[in-house]
Protein backbone atom coordinates (compact mmCIF):
# COMPACT_ATOMS: atom_id res chain seq x y z
CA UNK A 1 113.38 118.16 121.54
CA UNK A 2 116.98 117.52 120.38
CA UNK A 3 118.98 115.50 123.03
CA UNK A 4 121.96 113.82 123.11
CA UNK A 5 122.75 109.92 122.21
CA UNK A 6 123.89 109.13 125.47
CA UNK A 7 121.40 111.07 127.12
CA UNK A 8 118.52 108.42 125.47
CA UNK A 9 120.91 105.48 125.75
CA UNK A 10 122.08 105.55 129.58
CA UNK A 11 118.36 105.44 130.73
CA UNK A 12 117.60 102.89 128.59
CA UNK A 13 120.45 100.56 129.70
CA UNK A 14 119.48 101.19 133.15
CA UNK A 15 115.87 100.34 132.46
CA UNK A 16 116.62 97.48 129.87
CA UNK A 17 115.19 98.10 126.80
CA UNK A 18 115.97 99.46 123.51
CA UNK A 19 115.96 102.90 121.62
CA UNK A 20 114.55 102.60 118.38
CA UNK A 21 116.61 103.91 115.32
CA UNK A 22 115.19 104.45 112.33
CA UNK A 23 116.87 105.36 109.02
CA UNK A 24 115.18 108.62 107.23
CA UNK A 25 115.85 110.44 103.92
CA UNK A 26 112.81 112.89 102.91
CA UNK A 27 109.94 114.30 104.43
CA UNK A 28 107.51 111.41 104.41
CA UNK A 29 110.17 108.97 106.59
CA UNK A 30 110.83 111.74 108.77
CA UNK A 31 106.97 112.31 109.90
CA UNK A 32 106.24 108.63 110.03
CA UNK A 33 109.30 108.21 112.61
CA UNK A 34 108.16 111.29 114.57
CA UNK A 35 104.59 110.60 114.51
CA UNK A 36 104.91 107.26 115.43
CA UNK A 37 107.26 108.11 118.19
CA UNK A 38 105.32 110.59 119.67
CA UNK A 39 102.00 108.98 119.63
CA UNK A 40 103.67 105.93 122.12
CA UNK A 41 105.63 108.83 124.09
CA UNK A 42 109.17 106.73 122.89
CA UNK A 43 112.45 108.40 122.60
CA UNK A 44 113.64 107.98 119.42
CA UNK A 45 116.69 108.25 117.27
CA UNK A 46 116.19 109.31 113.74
CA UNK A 47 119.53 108.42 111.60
CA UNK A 48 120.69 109.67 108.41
CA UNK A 49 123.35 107.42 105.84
CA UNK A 50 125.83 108.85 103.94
CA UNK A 51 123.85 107.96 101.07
CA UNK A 52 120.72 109.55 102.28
CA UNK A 53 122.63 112.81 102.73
CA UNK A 54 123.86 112.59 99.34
CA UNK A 55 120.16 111.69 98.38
CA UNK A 56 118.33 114.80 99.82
CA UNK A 57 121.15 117.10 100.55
CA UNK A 58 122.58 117.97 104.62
CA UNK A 59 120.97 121.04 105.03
CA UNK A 60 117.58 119.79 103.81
CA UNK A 61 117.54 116.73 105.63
CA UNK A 62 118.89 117.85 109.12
CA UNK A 63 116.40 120.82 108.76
CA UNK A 64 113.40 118.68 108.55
CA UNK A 65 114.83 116.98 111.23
CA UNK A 66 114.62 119.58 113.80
CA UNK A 67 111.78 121.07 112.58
CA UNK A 68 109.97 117.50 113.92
CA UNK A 69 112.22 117.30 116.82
CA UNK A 70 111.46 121.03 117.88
CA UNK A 71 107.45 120.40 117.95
CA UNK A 72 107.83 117.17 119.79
CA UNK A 73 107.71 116.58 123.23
CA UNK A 74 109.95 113.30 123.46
CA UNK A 75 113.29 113.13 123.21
CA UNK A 76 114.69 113.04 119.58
CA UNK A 77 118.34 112.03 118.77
CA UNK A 78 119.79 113.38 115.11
CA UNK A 79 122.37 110.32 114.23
CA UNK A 80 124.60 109.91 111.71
CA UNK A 81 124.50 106.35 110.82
CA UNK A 82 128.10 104.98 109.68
CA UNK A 83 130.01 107.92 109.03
CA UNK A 84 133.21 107.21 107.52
CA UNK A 85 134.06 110.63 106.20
CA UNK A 86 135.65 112.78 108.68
CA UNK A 87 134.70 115.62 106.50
CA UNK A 88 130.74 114.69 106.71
CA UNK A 89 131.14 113.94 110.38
CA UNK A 90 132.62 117.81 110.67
CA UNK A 91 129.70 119.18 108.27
CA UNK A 92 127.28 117.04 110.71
CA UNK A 93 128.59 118.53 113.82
CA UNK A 94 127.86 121.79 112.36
CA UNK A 95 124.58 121.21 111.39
CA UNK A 96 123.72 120.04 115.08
CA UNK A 97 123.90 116.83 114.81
CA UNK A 98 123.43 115.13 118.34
CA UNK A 99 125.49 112.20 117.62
CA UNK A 100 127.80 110.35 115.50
CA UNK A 101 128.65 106.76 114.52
CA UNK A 102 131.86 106.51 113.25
CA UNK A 103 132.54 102.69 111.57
CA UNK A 104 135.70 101.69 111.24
CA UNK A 105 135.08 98.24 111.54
CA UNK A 106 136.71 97.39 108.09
CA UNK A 107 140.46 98.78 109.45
CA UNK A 108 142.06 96.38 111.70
CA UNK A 109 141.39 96.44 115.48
CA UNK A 110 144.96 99.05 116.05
CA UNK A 111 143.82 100.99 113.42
CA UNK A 112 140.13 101.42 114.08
CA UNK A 113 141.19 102.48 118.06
CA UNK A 114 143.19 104.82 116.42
CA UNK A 115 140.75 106.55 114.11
CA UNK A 116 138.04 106.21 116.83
CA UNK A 117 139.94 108.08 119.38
CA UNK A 118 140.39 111.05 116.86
CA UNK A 119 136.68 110.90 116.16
CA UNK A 120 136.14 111.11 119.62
CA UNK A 121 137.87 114.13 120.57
CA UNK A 122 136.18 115.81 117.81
CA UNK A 123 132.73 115.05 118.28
CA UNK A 124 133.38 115.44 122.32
CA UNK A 125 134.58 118.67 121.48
CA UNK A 126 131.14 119.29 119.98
CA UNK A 127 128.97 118.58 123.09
CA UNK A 128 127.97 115.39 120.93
CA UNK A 129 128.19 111.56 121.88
CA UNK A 130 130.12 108.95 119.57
CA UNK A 131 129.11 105.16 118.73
CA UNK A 132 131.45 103.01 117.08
CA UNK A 133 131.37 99.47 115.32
CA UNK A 134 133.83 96.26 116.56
CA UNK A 135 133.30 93.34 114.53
CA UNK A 136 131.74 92.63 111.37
CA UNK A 137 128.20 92.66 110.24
CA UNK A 138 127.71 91.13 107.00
CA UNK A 139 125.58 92.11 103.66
CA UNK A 140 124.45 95.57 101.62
CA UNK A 141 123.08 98.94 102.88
CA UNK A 142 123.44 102.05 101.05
CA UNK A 143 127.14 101.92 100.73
CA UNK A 144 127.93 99.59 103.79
CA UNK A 145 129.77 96.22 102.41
CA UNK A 146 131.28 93.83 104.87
CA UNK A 147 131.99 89.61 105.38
CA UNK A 148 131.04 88.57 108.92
CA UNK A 149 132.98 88.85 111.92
CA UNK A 150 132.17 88.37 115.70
CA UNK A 151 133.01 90.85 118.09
CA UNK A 152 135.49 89.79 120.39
CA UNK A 153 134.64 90.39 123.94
CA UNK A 154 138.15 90.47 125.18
CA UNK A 155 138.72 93.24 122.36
CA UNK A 156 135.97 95.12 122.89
CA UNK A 157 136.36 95.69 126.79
CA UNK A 158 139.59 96.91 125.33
CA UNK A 159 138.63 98.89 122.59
CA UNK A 160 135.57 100.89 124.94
CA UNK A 161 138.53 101.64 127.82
CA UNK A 162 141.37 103.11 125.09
CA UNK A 163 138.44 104.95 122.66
CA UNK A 164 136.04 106.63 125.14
CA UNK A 165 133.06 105.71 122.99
CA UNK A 166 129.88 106.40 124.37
CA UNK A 167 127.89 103.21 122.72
CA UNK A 168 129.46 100.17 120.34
CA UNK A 169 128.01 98.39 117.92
CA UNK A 170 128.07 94.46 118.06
CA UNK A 171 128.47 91.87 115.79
CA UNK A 172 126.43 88.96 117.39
CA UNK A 173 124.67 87.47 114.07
CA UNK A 174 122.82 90.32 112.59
CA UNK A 175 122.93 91.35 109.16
CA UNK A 176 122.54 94.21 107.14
CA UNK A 177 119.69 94.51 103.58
CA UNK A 178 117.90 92.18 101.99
CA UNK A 179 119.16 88.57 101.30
CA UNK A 180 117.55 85.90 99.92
CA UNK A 181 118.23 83.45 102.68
CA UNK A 182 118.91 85.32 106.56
CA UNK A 183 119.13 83.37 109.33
CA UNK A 184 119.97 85.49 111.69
CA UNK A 185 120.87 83.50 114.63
CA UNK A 186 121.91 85.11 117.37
CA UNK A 187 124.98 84.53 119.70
CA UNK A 188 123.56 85.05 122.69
CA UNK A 189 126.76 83.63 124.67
CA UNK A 190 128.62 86.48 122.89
CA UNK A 191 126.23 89.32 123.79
CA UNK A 192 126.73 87.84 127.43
CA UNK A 193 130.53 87.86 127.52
CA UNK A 194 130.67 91.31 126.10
CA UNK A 195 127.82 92.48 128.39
CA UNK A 196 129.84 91.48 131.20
CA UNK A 197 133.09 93.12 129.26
CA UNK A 198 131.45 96.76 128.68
CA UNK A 199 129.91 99.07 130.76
CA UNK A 200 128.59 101.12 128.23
CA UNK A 201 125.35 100.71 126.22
CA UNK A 202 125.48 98.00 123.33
CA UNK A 203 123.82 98.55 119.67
CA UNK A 204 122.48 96.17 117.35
CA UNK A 205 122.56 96.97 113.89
CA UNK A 206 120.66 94.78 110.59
CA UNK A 207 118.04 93.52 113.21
CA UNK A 208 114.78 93.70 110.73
CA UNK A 209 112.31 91.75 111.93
CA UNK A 210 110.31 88.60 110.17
CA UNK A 211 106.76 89.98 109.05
CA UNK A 212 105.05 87.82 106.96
CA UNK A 213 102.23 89.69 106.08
CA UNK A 214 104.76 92.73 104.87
CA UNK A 215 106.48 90.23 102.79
CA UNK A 216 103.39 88.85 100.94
CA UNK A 217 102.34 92.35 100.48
CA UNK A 218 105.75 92.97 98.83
CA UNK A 219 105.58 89.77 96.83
CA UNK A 220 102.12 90.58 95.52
CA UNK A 221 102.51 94.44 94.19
CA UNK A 222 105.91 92.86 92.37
CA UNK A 223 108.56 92.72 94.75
CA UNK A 224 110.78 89.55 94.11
CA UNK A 225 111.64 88.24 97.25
CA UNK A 226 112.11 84.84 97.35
CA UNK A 227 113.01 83.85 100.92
CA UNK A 228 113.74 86.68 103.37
CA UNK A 229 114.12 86.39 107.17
CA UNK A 230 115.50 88.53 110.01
CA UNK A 231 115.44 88.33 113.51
CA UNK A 232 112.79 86.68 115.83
CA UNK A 233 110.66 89.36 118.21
CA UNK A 234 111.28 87.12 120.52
CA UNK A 235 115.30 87.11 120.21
CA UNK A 236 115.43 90.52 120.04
CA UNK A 237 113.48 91.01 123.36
CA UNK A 238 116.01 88.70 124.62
CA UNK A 239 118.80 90.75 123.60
CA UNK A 240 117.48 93.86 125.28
CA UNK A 241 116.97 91.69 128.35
CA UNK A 242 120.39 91.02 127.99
CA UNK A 243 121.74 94.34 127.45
CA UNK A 244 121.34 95.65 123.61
CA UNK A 245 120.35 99.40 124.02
CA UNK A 246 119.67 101.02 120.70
CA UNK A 247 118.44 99.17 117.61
CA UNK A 248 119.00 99.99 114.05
CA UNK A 249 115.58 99.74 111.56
CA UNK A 250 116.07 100.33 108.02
CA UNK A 251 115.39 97.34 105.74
CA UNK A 252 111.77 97.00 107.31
CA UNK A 253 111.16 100.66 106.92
CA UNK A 254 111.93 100.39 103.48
CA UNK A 255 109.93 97.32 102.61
CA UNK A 256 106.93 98.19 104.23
CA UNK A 257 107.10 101.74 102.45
CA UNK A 258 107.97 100.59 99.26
CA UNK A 259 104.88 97.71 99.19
CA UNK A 260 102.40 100.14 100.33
CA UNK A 261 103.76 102.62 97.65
CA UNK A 262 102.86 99.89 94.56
CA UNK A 263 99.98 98.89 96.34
CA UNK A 264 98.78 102.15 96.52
CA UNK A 265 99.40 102.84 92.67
CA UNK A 266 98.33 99.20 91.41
CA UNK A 267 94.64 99.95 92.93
CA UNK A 268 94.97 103.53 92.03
CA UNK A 269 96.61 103.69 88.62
CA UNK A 270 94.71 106.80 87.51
CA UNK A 271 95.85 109.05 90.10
CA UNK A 272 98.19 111.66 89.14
CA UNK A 273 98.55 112.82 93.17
CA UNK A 274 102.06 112.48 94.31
CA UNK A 275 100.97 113.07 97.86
CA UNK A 276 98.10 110.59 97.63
CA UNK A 277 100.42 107.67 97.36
CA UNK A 278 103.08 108.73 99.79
CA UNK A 279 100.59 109.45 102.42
CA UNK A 280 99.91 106.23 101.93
CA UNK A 281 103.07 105.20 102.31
CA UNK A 282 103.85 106.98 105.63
CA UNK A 283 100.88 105.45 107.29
CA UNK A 284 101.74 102.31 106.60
CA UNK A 285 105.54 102.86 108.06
CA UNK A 286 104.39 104.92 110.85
CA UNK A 287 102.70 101.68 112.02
CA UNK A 288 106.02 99.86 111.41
CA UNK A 289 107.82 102.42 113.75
CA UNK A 290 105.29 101.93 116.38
CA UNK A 291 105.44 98.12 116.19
CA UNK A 292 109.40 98.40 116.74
CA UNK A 293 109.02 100.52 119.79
CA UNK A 294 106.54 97.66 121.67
CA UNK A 295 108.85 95.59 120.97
CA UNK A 296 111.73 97.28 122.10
CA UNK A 297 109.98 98.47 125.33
CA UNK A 298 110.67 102.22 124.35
CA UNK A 299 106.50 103.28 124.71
CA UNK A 300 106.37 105.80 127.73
CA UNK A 301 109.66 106.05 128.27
CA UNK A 302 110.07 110.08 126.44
């Protein structure tokens, strides 16, 4: 069932752990999220990019959407992921979208206040709940660009008390894509300080996780990666210990996906089966999904 952001996101701050969000863009992503989600019993949040609705088109894509939300019994947020075109956040509203993130971390900390609190109203208006980004996370995804920059934590109890956001996204070390060298080391004295700064629940965005056996797989069907690390399991659970709520997946989906996709073709090369190979495919990230949601202590909690 469709549900609200905040309805998934207050629980799971009370209850300290993390809602899993998972970028989606065509029919195969979509299952694997809800059939991974469902077989734990997780809430879930299943996030579309401006680029993804560009890729397979609003109405197609928010449409599948509910059609997996409506035959599942967890609770199933529809997310736009960075929104930065108040005209797609209108069209997304309209489509029944359950929640929006509006980033305007590139503007200034005046300006992005200013264009949150419009957002606000608007997606309020809606019935809908509203994340927003302070600081900056660094790297390439779809069409988000940015150079690093901590959140504040003296800006961001400010910036939650004059915006009325619902959740805000952090900027504690993360990064967004594939790099060829990611540390990834979180500030966990920041995540504290903000913690203690906002009362609302925190979101962590480029948190892929190191999976070595994903990566070889990559690197054997052709994928050039030559050094490629995210974030420890064991940081993350200590930043939902510490008070991250929601956690953005993308990068991970992708990789796993795409390596099970050539691996899948490379042993079969004389199939001529679409559906064969992304079957495949969604297998192998449904098991990624469900791996993110132990780990985020989600399981049982839809």
């Amino acid at each position: 069932m469709l549900v609200q952001g905040s309805f998934v996101l207050q629980k799971a701050m009370k209850q300290k752990y993390a809602v899993g969000a998972f970028n989606v863009f065509n029919l195969e992503t979509v299952q694997a999220v809800i059939d991974g989600a469902g077989k734990l019993k997780s809430p879930v949040i299943m996030q579309t990019s401006e680029s993804a609705i560009q890729y397979a088109g609003l109405k197609m894509i928010e449409e599948m959407i509910a059609v997996a939300a409506s035959s599942a019994h967890i609770p199933v947020v529809m997310h736009l992921d960075h929104g930065r075109d108040i005209h797609l956040i209108r069209q997304c509203l309209n489509r029944g979208y359950t929640s929006i993130m509006f980033d305007g971390s590139l503007f200034n900390l005046k300006k992005n206040m200013r264009l949150t609190r419009k957002v606000v109203a608007l997606v309020h208006k809606s019935g809908a709940s509203v994340e927003a980004e302070l600081g900056r996370i660094s790297g390439s995804e779809d069409k988000v660009l940015g150079a690093y920059g901590y959140t504040n934590p003296e800006e961001a109890k400010e910036f939650v008390e004059k915006t009325g956001v619902d959740a805000l996204a952090i900027s504690i070390g993360t990064s967004h894509g594939m790099f060829k060298e990611r540390t990834n080391a979180l500030r966990f004295d920041l995540l504290q300080k903000i913690r203690k700064n906002v009362k609302i629940p925190l979101v962590l965005h480029g948190a892929s996780i190191i999976d070595p056996q994903i990566v070889m797989k990559a690197k054997k069907y052709g994928l050039k990666i030559e050094k490629y690390q995210g974030v420890k399991e064991k940081d993350l659970r200590k930043a939902i210990r510490m008070g991250i709520s929601k956690i953005n997946v993308d990068t991970d989906l992708r990789l796993v996906f795409t390596a099970a996709m050539r691996e899948f073709l490379k042993k079969h090369s004389q199939s001529i089966n679409p559906r064969e190979a992304l079957a495949y495919a969604r297998k192998e990230m449904q098991k990624s999904v469900e791996k993110h949601l132990k780990i985020f202590g989600s399981a049982g909690k839809g």
